[in-house]
C-alpha atoms as a PDB file:
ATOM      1  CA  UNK A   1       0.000   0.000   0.000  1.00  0.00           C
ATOM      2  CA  UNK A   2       1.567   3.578  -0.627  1.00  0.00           C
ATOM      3  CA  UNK A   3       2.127   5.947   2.027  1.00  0.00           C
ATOM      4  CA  UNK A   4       0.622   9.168   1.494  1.00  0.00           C
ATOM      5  CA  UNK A   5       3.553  11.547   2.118  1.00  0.00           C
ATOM      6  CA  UNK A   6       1.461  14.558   2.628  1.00  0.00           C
ATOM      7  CA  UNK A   7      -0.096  13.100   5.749  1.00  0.00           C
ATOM      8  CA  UNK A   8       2.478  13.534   8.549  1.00  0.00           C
ATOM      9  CA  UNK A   9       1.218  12.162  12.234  1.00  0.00           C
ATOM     10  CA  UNK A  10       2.955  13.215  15.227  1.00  0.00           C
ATOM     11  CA  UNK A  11       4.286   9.975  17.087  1.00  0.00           C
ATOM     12  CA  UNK A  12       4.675  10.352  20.935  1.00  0.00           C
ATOM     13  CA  UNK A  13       5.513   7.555  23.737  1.00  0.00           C
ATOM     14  CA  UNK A  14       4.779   8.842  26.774  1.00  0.00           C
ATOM     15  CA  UNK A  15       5.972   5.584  28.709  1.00  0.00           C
ATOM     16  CA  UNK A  16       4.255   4.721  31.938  1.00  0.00           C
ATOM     17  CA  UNK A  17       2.005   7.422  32.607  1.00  0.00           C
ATOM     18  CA  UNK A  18      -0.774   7.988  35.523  1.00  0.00           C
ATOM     19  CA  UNK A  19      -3.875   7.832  33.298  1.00  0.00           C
ATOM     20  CA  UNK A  20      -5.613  11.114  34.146  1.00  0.00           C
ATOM     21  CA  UNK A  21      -2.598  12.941  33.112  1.00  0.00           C
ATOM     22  CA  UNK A  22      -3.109  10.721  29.623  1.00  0.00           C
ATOM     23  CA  UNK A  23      -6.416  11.584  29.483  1.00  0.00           C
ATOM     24  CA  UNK A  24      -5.952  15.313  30.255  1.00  0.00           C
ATOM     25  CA  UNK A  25      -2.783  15.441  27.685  1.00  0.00           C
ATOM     26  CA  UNK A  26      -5.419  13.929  25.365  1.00  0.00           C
ATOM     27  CA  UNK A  27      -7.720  16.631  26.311  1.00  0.00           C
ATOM     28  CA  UNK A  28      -5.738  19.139  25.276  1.00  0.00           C
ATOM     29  CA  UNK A  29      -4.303  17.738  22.045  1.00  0.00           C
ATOM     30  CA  UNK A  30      -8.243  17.553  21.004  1.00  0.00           C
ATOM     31  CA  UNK A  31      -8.961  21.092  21.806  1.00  0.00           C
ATOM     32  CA  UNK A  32      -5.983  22.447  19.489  1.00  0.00           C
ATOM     33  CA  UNK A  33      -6.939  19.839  16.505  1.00  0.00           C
ATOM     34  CA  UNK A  34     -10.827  21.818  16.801  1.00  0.00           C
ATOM     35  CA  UNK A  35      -9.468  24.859  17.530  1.00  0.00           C
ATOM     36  CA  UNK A  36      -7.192  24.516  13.928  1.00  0.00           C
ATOM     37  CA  UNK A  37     -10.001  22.917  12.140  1.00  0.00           C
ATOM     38  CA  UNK A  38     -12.079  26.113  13.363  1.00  0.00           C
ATOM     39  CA  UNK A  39      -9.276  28.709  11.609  1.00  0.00           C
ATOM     40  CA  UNK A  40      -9.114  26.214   8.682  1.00  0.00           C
ATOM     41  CA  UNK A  41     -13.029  26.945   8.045  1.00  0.00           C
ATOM     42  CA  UNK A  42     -12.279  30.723   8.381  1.00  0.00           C
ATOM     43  CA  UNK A  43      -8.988  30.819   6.431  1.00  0.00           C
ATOM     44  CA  UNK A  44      -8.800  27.823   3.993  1.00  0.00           C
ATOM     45  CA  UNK A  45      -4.573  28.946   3.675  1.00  0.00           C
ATOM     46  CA  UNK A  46      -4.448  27.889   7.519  1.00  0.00           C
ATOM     47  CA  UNK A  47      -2.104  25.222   8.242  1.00  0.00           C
ATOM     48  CA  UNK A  48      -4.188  21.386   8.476  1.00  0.00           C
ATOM     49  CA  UNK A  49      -4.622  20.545  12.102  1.00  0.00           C
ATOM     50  CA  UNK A  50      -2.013  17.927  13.667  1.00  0.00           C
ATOM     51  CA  UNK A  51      -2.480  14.368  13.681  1.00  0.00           C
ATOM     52  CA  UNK A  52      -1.302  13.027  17.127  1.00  0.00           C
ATOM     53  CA  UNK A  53      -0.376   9.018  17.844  1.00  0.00           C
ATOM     54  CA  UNK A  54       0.445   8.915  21.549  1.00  0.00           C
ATOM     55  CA  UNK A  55       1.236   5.560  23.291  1.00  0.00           C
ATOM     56  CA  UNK A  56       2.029   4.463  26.484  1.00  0.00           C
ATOM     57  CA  UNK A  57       1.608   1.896  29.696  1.00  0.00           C
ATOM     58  CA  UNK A  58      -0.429   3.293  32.745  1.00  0.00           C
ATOM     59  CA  UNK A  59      -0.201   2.096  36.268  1.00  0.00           C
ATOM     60  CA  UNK A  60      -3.011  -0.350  37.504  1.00  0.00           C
ATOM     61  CA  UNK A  61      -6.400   1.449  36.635  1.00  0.00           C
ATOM     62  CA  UNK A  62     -10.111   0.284  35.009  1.00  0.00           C
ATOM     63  CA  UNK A  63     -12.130   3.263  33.471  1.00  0.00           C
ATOM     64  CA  UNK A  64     -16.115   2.973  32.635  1.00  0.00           C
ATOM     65  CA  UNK A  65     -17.424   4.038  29.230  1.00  0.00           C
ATOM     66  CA  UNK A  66     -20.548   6.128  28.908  1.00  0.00           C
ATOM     67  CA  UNK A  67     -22.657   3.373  27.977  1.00  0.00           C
ATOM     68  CA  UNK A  68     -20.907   1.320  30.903  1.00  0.00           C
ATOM     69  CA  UNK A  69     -22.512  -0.260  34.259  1.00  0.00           C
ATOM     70  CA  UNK A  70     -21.195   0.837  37.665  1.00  0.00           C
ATOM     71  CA  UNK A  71     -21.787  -2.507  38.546  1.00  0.00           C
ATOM     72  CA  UNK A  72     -19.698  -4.542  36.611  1.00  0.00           C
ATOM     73  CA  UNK A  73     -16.721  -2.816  38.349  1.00  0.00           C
ATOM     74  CA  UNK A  74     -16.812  -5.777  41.046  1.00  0.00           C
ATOM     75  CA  UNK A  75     -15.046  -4.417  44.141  1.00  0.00           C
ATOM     76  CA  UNK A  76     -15.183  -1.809  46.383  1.00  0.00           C
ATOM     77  CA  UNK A  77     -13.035   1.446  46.742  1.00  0.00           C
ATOM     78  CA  UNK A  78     -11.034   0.183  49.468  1.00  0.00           C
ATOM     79  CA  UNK A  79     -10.409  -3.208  47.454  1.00  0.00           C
ATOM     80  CA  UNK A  80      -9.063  -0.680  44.763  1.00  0.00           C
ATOM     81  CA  UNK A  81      -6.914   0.742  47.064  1.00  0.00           C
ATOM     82  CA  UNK A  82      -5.429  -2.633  48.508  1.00  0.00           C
ATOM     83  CA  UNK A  83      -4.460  -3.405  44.840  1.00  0.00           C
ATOM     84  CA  UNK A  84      -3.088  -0.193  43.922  1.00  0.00           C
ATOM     85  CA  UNK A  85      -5.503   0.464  41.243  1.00  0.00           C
ATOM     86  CA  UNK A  86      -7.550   3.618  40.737  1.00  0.00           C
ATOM     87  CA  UNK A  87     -10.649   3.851  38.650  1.00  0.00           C
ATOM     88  CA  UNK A  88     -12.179   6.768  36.399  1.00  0.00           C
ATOM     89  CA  UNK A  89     -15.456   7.794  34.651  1.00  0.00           C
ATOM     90  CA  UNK A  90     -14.902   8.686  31.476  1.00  0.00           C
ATOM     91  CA  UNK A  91     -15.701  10.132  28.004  1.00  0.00           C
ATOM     92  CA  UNK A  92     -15.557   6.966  25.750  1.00  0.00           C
ATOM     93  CA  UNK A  93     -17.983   4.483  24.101  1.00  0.00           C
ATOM     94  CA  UNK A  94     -17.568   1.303  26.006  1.00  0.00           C
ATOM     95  CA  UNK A  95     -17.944  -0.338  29.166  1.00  0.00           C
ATOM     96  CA  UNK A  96     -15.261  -1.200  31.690  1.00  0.00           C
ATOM     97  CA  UNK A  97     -11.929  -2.188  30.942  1.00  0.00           C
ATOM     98  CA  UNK A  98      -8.432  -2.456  32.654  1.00  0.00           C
ATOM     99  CA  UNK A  99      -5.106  -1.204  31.632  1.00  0.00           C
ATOM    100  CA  UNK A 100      -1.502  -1.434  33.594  1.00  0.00           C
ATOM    101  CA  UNK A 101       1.775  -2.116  32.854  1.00  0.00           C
ATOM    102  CA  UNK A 102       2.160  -4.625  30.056  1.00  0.00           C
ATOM    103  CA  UNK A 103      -0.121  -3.603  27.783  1.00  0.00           C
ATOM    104  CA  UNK A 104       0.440  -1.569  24.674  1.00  0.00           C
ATOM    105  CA  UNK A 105      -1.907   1.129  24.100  1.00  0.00           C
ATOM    106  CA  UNK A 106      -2.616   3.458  21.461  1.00  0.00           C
ATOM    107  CA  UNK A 107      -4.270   6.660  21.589  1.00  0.00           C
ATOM    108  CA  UNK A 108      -5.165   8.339  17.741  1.00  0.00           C
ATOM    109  CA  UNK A 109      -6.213  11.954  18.199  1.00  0.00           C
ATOM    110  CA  UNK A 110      -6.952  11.915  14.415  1.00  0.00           C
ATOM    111  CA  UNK A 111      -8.789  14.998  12.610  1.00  0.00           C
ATOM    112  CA  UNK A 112     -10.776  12.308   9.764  1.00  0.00           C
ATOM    113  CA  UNK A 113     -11.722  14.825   7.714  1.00  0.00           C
ATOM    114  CA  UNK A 114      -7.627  14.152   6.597  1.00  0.00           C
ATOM    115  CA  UNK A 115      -8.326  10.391   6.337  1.00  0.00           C
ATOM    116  CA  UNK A 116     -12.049   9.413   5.637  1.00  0.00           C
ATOM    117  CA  UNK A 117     -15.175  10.629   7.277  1.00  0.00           C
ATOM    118  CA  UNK A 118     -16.304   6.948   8.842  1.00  0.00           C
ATOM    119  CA  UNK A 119     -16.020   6.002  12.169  1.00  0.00           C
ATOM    120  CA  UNK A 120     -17.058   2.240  11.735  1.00  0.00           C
ATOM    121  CA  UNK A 121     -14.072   2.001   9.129  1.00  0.00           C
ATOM    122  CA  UNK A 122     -12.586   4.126  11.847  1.00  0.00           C
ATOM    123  CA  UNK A 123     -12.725   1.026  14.386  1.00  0.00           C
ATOM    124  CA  UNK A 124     -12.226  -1.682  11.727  1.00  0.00           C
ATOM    125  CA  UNK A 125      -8.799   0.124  10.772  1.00  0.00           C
ATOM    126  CA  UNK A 126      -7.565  -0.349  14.418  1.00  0.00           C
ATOM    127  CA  UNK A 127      -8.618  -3.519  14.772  1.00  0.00           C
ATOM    128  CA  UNK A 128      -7.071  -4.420  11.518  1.00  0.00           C
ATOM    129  CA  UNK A 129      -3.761  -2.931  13.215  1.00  0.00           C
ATOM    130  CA  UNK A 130      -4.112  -5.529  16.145  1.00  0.00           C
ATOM    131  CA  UNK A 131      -4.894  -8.522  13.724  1.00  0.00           C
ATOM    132  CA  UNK A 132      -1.896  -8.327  11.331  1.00  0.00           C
ATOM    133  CA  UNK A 133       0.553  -7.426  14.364  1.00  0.00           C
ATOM    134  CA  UNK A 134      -0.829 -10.963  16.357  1.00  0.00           C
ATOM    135  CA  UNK A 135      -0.208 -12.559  13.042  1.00  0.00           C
ATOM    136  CA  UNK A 136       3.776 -11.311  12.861  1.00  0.00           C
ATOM    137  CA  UNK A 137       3.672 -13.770  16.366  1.00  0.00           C
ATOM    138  CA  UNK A 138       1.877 -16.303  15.124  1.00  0.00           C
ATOM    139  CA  UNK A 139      -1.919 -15.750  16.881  1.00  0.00           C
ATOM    140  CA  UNK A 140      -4.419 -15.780  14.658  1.00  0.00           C
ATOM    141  CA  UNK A 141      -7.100 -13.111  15.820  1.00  0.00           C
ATOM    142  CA  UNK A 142      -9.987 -11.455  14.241  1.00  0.00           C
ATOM    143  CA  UNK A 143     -13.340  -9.804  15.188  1.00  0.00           C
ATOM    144  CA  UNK A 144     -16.798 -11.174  16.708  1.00  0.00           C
ATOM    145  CA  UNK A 145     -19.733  -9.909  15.728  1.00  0.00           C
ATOM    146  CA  UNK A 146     -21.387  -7.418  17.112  1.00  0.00           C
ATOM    147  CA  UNK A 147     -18.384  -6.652  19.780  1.00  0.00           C
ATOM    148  CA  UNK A 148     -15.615  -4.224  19.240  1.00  0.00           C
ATOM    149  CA  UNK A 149     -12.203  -5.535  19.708  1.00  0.00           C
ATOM    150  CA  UNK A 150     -10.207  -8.172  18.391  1.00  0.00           C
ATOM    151  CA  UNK A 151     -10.726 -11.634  19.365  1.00  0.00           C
ATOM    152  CA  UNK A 152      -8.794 -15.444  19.514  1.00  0.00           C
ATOM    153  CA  UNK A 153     -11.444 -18.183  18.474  1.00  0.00           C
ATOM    154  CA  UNK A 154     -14.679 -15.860  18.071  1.00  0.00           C
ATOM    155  CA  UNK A 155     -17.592 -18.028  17.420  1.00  0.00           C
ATOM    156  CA  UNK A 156     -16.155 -21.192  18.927  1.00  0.00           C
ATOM    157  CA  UNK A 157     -16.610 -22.287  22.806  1.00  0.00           C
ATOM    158  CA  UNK A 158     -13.661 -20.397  23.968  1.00  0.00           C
ATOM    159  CA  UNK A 159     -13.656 -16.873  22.973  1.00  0.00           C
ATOM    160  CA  UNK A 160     -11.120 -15.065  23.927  1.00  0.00           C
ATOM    161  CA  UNK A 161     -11.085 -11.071  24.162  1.00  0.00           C
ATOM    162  CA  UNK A 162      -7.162  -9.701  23.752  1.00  0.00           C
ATOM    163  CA  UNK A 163      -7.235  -6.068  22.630  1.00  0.00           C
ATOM    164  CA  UNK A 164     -10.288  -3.764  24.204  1.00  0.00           C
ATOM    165  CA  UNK A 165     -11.243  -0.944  22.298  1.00  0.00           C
ATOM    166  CA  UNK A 166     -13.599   2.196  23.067  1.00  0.00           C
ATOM    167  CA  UNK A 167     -13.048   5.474  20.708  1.00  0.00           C
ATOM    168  CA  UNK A 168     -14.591   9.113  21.290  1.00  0.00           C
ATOM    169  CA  UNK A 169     -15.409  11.337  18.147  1.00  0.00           C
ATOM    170  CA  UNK A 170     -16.798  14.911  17.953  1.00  0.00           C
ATOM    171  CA  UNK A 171     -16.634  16.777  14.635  1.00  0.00           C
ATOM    172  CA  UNK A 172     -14.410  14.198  13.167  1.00  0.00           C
ATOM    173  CA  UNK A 173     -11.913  14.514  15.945  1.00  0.00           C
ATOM    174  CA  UNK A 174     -10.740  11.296  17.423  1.00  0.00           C
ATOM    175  CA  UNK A 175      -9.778  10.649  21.074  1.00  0.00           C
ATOM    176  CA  UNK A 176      -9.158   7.290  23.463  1.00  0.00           C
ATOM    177  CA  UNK A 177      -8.283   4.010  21.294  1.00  0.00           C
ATOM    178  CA  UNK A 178      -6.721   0.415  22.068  1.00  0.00           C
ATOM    179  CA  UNK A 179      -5.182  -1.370  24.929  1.00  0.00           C
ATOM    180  CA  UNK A 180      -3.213  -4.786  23.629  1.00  0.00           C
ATOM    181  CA  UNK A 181      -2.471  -7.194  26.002  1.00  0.00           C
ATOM    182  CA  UNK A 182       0.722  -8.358  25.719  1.00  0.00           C
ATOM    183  CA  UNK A 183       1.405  -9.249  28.845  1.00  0.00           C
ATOM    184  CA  UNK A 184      -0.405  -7.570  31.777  1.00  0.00           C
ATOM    185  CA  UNK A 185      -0.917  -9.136  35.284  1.00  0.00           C
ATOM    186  CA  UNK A 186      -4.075 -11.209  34.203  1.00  0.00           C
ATOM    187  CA  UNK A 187      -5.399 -11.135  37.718  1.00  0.00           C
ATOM    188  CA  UNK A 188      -6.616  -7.582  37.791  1.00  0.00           C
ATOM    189  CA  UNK A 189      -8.905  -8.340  34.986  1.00  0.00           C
ATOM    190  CA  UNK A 190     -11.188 -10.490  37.733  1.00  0.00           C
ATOM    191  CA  UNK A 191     -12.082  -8.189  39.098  1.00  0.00           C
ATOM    192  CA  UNK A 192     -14.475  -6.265  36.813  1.00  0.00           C
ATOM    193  CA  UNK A 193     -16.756  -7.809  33.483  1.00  0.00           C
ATOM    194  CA  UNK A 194     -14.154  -7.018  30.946  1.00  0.00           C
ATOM    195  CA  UNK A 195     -16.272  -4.382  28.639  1.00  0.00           C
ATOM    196  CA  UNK A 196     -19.280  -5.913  30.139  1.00  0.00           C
ATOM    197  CA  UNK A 197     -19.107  -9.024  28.295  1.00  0.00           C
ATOM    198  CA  UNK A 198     -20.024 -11.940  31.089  1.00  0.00           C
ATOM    199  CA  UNK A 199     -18.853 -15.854  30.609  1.00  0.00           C
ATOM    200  CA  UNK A 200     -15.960 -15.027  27.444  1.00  0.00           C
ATOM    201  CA  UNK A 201     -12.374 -14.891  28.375  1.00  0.00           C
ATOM    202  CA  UNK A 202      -9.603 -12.244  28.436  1.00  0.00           C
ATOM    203  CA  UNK A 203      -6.165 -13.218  27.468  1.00  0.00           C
ATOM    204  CA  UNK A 204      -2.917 -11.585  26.424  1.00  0.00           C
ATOM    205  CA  UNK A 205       0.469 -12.387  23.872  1.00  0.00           C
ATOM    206  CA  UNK A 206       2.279 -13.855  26.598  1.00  0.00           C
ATOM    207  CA  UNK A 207      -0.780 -16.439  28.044  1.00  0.00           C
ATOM    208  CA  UNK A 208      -1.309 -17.487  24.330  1.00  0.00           C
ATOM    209  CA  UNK A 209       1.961 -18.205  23.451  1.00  0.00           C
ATOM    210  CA  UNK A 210       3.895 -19.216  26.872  1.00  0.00           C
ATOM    211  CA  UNK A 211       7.026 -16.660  26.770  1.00  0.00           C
ATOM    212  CA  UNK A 212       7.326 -12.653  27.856  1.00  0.00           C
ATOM    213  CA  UNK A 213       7.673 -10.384  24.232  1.00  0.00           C
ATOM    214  CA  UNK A 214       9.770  -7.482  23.613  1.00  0.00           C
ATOM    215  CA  UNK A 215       7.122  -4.752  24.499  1.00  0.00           C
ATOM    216  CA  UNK A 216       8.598  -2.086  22.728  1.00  0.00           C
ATOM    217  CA  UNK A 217       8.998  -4.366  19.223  1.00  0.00           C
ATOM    218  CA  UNK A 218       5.330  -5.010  19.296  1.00  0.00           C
ATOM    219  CA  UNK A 219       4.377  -1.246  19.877  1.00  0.00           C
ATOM    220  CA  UNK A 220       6.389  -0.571  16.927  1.00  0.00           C
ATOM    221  CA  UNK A 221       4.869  -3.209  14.317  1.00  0.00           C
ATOM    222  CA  UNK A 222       1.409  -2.063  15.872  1.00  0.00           C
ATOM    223  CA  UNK A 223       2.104   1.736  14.700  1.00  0.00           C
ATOM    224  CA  UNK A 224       3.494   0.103  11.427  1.00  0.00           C
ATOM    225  CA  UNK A 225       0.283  -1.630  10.107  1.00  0.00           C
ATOM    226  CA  UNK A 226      -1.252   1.574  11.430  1.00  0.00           C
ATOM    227  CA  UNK A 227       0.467   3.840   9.442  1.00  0.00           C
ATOM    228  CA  UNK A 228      -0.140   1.440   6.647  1.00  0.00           C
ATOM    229  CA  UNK A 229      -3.396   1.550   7.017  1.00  0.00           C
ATOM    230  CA  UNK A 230      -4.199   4.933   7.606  1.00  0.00           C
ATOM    231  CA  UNK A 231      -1.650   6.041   4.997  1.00  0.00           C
ATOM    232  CA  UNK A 232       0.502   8.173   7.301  1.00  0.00           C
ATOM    233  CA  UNK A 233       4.281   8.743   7.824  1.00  0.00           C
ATOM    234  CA  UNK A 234       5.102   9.126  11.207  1.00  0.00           C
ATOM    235  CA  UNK A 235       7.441  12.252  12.597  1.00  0.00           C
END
């Protein structure tokens, strides 16, 4: 697939990073990519609002979606405390998930009016991302119907969930995105109903295939197929 040249995204790790100061660095990132898009309308010579890719880890934490159930967050504050995990509300589609250190996550603040105006190709891009990077190890993934997120074994009797997605968009403006389990501490994910899905599994890189991987190399492939993809170079 060719790159397209013209369309530069700005590629940040921010390593291990408290997720409220993710979330309020994502914040801000959104604002200035309306804010341009605003000046673009008034002055079509304005310079094209930057694409952000930010990814990081974040200490032990679950977050609920809007359309998400306080109750499937299954312990109590001072539980949360005892594991060292803290918990947000926030501005997502999606139910509850968990992210800490071992996962790869990706956060696209994308202005689509540069790419394509389509938010379910939108999702099926990033999922596509997670797919072809599981394949480089040898895990054959894919999608289940109906459920946002890529998948080992959809449809069969052991569905397994191993990259949670939930995405917010507001005039074409991207914010939130993935969290890839590569290799988390599984036992933090019993304690809530994993994007409110009950009696289907959640499982990482390193469960599936019985070894540790090189974080870093599979946040790298990961931004490859996305850049791909999206037809982006990265800067």
């Amino acid at each position: 697939m060719l790159i397209n040249v013209d369309r530069m995204v700005k590629l940040e790790n921010l390593g291990i990073i408290d997720y409220k100061k993710a979330w309020d660095y994502q914040e801000q990132l959104f604002a200035e990519i309306v804010d341009a898009k605003v000046q673009l309308r008034k002055n079509t010579e304005a310079p094209l609002p930057q694409n952000h890719l930010l990814t990081c880890e974040h200490p032990h934490v679950y977050t609920l979606g809007k359309s998400g159930k306080q109750q499937h967050l299954l312990i109590s504050d001072e539980m949360l405390q005892k594991l060292g995990a803290t918990y947000y509300k926030i501005n997502r589609g999606g139910d509850i998930t968990y992210h800490g250190p071992g996962q790869v996550v990706i956060y696209p603040l994308f202005d689509l009016d540069q790419f394509f105006t389509d938010i379910h190709k939108y999702l099926r891009y990033l999922e596509e991302a997670v797919i072809r990077t599981l394949a480089d190890y040898g895990i054959q993934a894919g999608r289940s119907a109906g459920e946002t997120g890529v998948w080992l074994d959809a449809g069969s009797q052991n569905p397994r969930k191993i990259c949670a997605m939930g995405v917010r968009a507001s005039r074409w403006v991207t914010m939130h995105g993935l969290a890839l389990n590569v290799q988390p501490d599984m036992k933090y994910f019993d304690h809530i109903i994993p994007c409110g899905i009950q009696n289907k599994a959640v499982t990482s890189m390193e469960r599936e295939l019985g070894k540790p991987l090189p974080l870093d190399e599979v946040r790298d492939k990961l931004c490859g197929y996305l850049g791909e993809l999206f037809q982006f170079v990265a800067s």
